[in-house]
PDB file of N, CA and C in Angstrom:
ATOM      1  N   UNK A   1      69.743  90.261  79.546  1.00  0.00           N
ATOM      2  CA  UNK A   1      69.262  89.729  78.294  1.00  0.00           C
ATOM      3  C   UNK A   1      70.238  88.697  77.746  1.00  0.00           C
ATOM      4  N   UNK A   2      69.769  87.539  77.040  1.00  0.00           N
ATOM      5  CA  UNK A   2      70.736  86.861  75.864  1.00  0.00           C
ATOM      6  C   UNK A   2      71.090  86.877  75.224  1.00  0.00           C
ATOM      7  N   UNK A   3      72.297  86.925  75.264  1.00  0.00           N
ATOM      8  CA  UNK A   3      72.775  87.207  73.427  1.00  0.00           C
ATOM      9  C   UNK A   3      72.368  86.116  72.651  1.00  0.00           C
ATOM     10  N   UNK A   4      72.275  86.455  71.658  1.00  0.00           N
ATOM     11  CA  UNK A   4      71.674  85.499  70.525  1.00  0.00           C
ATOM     12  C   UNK A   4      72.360  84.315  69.775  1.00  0.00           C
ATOM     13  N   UNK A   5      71.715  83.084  70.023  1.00  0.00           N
ATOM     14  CA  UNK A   5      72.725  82.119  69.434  1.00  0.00           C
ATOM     15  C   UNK A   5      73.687  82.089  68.415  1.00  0.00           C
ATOM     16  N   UNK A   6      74.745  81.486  68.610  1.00  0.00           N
ATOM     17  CA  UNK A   6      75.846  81.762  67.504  1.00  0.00           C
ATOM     18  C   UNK A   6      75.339  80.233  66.337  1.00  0.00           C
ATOM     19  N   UNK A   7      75.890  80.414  65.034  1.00  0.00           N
ATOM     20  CA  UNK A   7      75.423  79.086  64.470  1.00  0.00           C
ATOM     21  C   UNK A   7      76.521  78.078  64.137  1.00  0.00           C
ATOM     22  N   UNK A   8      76.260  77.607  63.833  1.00  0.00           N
ATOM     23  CA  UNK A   8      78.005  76.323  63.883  1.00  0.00           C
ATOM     24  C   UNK A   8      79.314  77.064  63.355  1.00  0.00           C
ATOM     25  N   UNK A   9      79.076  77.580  62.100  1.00  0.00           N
ATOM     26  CA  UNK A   9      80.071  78.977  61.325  1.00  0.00           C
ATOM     27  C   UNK A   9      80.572  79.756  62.235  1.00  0.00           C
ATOM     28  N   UNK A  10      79.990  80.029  63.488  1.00  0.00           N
ATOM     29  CA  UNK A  10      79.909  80.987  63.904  1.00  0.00           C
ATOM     30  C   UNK A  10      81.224  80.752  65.312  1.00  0.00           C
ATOM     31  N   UNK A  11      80.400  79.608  65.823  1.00  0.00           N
ATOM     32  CA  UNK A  11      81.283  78.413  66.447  1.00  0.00           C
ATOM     33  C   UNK A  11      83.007  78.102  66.402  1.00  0.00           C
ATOM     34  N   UNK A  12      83.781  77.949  67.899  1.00  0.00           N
ATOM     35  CA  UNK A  12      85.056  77.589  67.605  1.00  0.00           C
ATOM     36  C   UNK A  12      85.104  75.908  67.279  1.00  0.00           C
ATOM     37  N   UNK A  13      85.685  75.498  67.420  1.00  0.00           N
ATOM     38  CA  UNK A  13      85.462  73.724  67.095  1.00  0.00           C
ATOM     39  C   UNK A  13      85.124  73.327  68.405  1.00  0.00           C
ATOM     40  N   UNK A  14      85.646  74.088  69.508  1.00  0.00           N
ATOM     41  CA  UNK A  14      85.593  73.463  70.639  1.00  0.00           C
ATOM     42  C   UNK A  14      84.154  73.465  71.001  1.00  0.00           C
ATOM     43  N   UNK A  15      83.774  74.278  70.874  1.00  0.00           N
ATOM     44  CA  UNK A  15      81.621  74.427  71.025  1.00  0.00           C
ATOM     45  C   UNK A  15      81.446  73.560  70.042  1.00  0.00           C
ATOM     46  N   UNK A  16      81.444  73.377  68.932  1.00  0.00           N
ATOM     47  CA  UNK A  16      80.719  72.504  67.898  1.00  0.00           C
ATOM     48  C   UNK A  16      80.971  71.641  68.099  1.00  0.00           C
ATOM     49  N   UNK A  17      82.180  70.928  68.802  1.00  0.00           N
ATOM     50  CA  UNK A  17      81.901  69.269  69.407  1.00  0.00           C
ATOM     51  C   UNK A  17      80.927  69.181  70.450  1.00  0.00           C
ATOM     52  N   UNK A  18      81.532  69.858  71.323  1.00  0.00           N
ATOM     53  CA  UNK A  18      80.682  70.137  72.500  1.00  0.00           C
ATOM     54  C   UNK A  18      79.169  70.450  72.388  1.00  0.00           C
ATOM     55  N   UNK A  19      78.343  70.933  71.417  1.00  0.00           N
ATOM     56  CA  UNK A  19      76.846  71.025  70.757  1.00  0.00           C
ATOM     57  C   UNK A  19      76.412  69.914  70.670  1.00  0.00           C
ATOM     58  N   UNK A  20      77.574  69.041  69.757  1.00  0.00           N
ATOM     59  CA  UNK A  20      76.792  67.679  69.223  1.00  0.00           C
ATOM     60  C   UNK A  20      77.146  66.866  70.042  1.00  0.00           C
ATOM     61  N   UNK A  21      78.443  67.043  70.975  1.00  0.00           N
ATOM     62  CA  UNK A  21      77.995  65.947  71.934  1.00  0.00           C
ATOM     63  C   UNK A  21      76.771  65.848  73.149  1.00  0.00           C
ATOM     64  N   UNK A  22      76.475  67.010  73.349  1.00  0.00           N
ATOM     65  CA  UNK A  22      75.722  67.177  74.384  1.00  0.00           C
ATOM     66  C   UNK A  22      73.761  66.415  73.378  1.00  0.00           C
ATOM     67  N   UNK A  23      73.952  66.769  71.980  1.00  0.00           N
ATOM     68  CA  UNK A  23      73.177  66.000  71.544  1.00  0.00           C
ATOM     69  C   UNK A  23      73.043  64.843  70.904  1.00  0.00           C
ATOM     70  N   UNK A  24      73.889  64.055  71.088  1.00  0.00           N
ATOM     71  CA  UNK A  24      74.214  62.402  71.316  1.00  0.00           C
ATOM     72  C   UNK A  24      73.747  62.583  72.588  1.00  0.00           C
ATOM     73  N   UNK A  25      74.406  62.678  73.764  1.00  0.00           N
ATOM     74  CA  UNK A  25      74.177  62.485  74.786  1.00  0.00           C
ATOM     75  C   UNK A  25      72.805  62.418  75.108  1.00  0.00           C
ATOM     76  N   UNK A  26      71.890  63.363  74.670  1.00  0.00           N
ATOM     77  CA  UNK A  26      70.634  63.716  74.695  1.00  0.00           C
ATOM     78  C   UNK A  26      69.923  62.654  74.033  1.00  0.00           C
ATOM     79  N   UNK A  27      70.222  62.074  72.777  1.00  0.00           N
ATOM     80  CA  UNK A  27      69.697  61.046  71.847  1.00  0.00           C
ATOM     81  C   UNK A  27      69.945  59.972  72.475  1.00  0.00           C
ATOM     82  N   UNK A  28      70.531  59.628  73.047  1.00  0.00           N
ATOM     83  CA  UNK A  28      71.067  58.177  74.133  1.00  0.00           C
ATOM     84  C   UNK A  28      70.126  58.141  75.054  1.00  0.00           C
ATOM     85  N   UNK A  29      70.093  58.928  75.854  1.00  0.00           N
ATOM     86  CA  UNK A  29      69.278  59.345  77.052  1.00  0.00           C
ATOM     87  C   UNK A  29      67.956  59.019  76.996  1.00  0.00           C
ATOM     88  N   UNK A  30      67.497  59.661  75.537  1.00  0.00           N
ATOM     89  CA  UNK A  30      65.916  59.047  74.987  1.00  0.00           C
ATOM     90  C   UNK A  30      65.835  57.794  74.548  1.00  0.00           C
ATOM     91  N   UNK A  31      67.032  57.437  74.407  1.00  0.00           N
ATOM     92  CA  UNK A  31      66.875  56.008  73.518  1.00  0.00           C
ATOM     93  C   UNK A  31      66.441  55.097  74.584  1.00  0.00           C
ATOM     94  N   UNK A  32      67.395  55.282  76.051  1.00  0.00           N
ATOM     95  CA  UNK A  32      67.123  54.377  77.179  1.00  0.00           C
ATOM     96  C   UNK A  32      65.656  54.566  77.445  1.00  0.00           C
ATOM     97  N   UNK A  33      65.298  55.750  77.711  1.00  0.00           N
ATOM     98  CA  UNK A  33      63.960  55.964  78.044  1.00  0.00           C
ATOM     99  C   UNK A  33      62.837  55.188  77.196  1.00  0.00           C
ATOM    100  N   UNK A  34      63.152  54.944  76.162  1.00  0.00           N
ATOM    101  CA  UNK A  34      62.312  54.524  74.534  1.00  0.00           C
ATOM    102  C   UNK A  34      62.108  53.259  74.468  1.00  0.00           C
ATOM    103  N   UNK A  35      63.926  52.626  74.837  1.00  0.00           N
ATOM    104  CA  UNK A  35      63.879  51.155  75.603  1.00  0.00           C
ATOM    105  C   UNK A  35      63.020  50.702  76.367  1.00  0.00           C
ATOM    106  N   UNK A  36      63.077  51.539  77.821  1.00  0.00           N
ATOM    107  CA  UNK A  36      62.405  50.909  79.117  1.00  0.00           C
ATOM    108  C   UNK A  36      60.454  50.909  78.897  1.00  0.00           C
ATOM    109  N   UNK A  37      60.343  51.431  77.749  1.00  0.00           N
ATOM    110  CA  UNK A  37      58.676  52.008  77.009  1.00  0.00           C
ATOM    111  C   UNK A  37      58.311  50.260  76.236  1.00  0.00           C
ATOM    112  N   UNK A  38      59.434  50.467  75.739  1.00  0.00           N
ATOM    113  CA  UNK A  38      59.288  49.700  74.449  1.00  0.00           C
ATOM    114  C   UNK A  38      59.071  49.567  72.965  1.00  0.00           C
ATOM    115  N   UNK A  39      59.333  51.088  72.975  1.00  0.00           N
ATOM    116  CA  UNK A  39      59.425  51.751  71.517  1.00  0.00           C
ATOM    117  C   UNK A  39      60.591  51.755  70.576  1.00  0.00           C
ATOM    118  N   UNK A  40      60.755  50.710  70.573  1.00  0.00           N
ATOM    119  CA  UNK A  40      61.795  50.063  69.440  1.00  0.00           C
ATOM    120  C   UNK A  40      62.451  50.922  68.214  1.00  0.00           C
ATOM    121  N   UNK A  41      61.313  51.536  67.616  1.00  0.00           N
ATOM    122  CA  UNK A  41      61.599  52.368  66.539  1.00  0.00           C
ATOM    123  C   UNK A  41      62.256  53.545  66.857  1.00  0.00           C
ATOM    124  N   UNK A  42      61.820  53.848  67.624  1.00  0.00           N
ATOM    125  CA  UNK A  42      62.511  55.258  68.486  1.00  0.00           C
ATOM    126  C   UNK A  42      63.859  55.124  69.073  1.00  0.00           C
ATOM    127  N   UNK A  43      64.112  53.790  69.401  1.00  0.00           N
ATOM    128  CA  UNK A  43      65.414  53.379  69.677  1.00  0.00           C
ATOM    129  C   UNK A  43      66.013  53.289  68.615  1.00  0.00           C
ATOM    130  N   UNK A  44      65.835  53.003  67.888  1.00  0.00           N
ATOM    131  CA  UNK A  44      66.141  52.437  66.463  1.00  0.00           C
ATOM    132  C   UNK A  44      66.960  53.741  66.147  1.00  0.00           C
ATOM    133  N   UNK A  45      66.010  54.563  65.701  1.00  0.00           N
ATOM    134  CA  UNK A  45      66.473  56.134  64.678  1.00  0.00           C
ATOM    135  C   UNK A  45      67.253  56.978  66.175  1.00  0.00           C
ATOM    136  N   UNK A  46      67.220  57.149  67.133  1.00  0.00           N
ATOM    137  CA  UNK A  46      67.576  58.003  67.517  1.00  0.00           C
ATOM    138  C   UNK A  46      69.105  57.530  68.146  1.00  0.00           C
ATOM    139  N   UNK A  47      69.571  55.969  68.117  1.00  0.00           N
ATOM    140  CA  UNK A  47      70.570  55.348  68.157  1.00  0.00           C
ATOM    141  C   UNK A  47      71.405  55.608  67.075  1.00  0.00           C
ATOM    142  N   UNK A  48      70.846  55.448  65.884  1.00  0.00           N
ATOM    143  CA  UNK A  48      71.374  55.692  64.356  1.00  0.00           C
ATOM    144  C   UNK A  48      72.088  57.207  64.321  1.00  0.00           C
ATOM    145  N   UNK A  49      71.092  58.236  64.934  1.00  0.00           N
ATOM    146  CA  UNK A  49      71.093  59.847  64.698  1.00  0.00           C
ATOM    147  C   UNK A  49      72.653  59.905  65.814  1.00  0.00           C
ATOM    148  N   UNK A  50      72.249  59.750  66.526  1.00  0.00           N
ATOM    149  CA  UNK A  50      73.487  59.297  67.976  1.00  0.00           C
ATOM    150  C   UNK A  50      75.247  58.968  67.312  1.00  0.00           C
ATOM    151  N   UNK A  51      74.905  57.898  66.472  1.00  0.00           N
ATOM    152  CA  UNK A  51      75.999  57.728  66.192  1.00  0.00           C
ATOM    153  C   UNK A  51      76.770  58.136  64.618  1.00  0.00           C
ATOM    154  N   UNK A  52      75.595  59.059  63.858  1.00  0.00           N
ATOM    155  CA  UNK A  52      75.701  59.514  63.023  1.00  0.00           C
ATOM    156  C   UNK A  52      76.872  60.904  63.622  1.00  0.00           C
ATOM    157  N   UNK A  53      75.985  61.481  64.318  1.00  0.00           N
ATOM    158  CA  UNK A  53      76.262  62.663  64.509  1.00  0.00           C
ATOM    159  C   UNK A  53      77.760  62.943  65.197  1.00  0.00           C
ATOM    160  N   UNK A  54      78.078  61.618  65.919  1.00  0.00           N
ATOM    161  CA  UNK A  54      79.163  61.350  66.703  1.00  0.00           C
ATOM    162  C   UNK A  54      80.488  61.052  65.238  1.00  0.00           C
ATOM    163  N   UNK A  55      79.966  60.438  64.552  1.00  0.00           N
ATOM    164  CA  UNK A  55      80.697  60.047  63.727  1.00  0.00           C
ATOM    165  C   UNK A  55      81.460  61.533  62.680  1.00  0.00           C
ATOM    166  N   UNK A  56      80.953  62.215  62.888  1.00  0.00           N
ATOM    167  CA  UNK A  56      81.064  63.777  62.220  1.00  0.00           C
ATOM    168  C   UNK A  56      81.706  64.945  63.230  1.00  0.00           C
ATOM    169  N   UNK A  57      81.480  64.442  64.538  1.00  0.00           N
ATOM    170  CA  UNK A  57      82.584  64.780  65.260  1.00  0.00           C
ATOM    171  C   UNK A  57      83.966  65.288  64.859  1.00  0.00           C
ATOM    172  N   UNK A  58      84.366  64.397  64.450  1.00  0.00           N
ATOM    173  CA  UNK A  58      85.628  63.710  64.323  1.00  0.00           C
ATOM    174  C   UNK A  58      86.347  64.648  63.137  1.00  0.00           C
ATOM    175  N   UNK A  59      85.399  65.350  61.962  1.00  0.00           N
ATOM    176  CA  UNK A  59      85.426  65.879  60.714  1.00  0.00           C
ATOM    177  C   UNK A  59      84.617  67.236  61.025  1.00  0.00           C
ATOM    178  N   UNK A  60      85.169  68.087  61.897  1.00  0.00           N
ATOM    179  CA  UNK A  60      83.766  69.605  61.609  1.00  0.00           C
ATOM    180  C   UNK A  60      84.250  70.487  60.722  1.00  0.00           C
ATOM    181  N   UNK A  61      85.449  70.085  59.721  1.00  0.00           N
ATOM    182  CA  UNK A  61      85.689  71.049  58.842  1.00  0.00           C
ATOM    183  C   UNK A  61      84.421  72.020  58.076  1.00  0.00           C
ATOM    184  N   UNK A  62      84.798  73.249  57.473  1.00  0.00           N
ATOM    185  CA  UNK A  62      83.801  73.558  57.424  1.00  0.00           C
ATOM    186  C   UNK A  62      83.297  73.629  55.735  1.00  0.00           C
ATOM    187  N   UNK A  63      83.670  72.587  55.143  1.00  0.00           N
ATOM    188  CA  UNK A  63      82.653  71.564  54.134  1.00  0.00           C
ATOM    189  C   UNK A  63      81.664  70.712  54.764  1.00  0.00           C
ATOM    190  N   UNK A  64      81.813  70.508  56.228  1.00  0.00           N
ATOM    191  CA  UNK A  64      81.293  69.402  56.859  1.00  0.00           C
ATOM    192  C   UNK A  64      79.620  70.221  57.631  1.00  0.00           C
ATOM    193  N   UNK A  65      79.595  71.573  57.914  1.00  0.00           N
ATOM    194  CA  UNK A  65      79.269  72.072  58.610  1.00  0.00           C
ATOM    195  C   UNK A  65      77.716  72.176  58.162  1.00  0.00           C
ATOM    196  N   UNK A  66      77.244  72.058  56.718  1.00  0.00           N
ATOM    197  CA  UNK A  66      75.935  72.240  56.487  1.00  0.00           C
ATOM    198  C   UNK A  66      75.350  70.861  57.224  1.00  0.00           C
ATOM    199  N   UNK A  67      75.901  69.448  56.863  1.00  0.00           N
ATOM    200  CA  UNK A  67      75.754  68.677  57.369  1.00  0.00           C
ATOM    201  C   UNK A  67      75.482  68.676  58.965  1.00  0.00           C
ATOM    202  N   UNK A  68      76.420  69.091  59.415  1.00  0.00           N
ATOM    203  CA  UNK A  68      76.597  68.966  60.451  1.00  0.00           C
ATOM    204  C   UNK A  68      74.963  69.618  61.382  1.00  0.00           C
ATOM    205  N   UNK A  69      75.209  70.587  60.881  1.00  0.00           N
ATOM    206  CA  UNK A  69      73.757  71.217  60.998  1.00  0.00           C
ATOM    207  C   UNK A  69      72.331  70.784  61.085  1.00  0.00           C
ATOM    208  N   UNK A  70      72.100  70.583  59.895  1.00  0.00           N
ATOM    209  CA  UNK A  70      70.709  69.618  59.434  1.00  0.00           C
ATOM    210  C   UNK A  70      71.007  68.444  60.823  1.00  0.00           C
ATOM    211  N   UNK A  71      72.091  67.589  60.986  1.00  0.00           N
ATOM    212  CA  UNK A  71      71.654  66.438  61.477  1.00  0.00           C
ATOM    213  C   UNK A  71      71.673  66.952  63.423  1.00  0.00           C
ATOM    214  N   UNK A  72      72.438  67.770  63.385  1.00  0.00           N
ATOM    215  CA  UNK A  72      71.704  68.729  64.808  1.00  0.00           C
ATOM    216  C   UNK A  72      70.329  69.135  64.883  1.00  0.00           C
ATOM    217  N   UNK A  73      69.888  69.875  64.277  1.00  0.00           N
ATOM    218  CA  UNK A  73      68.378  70.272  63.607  1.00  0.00           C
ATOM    219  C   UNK A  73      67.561  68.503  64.166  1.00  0.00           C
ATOM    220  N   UNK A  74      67.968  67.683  63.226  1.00  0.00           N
ATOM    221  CA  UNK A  74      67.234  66.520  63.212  1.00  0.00           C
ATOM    222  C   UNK A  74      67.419  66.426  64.651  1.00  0.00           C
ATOM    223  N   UNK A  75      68.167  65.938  65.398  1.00  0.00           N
ATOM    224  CA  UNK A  75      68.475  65.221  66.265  1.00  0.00           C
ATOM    225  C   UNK A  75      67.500  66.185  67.515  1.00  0.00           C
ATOM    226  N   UNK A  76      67.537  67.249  67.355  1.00  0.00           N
ATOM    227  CA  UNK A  76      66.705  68.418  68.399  1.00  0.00           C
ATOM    228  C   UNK A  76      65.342  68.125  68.711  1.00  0.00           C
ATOM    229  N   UNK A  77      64.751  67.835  66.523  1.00  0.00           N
ATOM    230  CA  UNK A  77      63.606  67.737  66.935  1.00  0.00           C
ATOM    231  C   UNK A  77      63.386  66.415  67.413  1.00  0.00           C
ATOM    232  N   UNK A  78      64.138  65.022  67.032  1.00  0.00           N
ATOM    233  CA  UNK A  78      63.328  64.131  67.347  1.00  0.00           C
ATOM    234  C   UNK A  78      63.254  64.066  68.958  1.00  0.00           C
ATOM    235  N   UNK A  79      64.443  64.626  69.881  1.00  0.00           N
ATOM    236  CA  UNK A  79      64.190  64.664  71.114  1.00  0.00           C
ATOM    237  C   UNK A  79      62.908  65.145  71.664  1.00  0.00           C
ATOM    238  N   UNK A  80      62.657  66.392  70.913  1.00  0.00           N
ATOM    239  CA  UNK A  80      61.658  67.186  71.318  1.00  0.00           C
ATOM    240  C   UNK A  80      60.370  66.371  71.001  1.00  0.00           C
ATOM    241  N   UNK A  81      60.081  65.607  69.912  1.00  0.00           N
ATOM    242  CA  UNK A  81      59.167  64.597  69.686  1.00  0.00           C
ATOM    243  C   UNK A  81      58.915  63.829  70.818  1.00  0.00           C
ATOM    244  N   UNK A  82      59.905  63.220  70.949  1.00  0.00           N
ATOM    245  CA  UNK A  82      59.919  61.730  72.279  1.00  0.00           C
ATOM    246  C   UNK A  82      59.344  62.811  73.234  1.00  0.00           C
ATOM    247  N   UNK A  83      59.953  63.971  73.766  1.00  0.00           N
ATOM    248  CA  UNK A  83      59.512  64.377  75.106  1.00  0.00           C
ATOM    249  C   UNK A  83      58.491  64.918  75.024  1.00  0.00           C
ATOM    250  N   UNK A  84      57.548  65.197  73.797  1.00  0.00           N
ATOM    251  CA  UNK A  84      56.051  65.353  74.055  1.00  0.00           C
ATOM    252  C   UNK A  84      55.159  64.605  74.127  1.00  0.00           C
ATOM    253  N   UNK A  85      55.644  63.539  73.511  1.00  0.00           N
ATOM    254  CA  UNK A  85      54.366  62.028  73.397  1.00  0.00           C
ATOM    255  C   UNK A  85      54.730  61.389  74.977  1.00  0.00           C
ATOM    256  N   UNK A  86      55.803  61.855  75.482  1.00  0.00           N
ATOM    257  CA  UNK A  86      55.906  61.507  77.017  1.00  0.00           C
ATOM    258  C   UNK A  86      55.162  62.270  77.802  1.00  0.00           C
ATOM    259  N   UNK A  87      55.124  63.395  77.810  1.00  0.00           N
ATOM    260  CA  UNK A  87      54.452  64.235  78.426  1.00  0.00           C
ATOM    261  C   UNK A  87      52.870  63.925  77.799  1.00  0.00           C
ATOM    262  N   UNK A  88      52.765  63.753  76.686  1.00  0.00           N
ATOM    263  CA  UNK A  88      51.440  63.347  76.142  1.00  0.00           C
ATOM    264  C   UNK A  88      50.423  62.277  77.004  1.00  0.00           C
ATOM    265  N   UNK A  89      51.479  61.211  77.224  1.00  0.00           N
ATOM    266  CA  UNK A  89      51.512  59.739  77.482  1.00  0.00           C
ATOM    267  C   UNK A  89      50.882  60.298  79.370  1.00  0.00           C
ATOM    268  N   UNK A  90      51.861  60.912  79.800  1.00  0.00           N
ATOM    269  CA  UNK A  90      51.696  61.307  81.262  1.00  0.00           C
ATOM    270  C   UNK A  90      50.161  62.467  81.756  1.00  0.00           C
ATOM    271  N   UNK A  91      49.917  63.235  80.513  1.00  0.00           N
ATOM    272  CA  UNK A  91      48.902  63.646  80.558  1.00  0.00           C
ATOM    273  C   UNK A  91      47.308  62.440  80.669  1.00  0.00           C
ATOM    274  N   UNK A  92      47.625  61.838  79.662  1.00  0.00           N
ATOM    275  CA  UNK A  92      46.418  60.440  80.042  1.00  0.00           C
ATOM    276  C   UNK A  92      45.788  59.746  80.877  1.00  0.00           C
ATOM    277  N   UNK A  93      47.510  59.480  81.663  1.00  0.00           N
ATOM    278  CA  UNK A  93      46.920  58.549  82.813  1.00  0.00           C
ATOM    279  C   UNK A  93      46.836  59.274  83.752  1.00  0.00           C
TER     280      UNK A  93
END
């Protein structure tokens, strides 16, 4: 069985960089994909979220951490967005 996710609080610093980098990384990844589409807007915000989130890196004190949160949260779903209208997109044709 899994143990149950820990939440950023919960987190040493070394995971909570490591969370949000792996979701930059993830937000980049879509962005190229969004690029090679041509969905501009999607490049747009998820470039922004990318380097938001990177930028907070740097600060995970834990005044920083509600923040930090929400813009993880954000950044999850918009991935999860892009990869259904892809899968959406692939269902069509």
């Amino acid at each position: 069985m899994q143990e149950p996710g820990k939440t950023l609080d919960e987190m040493t610093l070394r995971e909570r960089a490591n969370i949000m980098s792996t979701v930059v990384e993830a937000l980049e990844d879509a962005a190229e994909q969004a690029q090679e589409l041509g969905d501009i807007r999607y490049v747009a915000n998820s470039t922004c979220l990318a380097r938001t989130i990177r930028g907070l890196v740097s600060d995970l004190s834990p005044r920083e951490l509600r923040a930090a949160a929400i813009l993880l949260e954000q950044g999850i779903n918009l991935i999860a967005s892009f990869e259904d209208r892809m899968r959406a997109q692939h269902t069509q044709h």
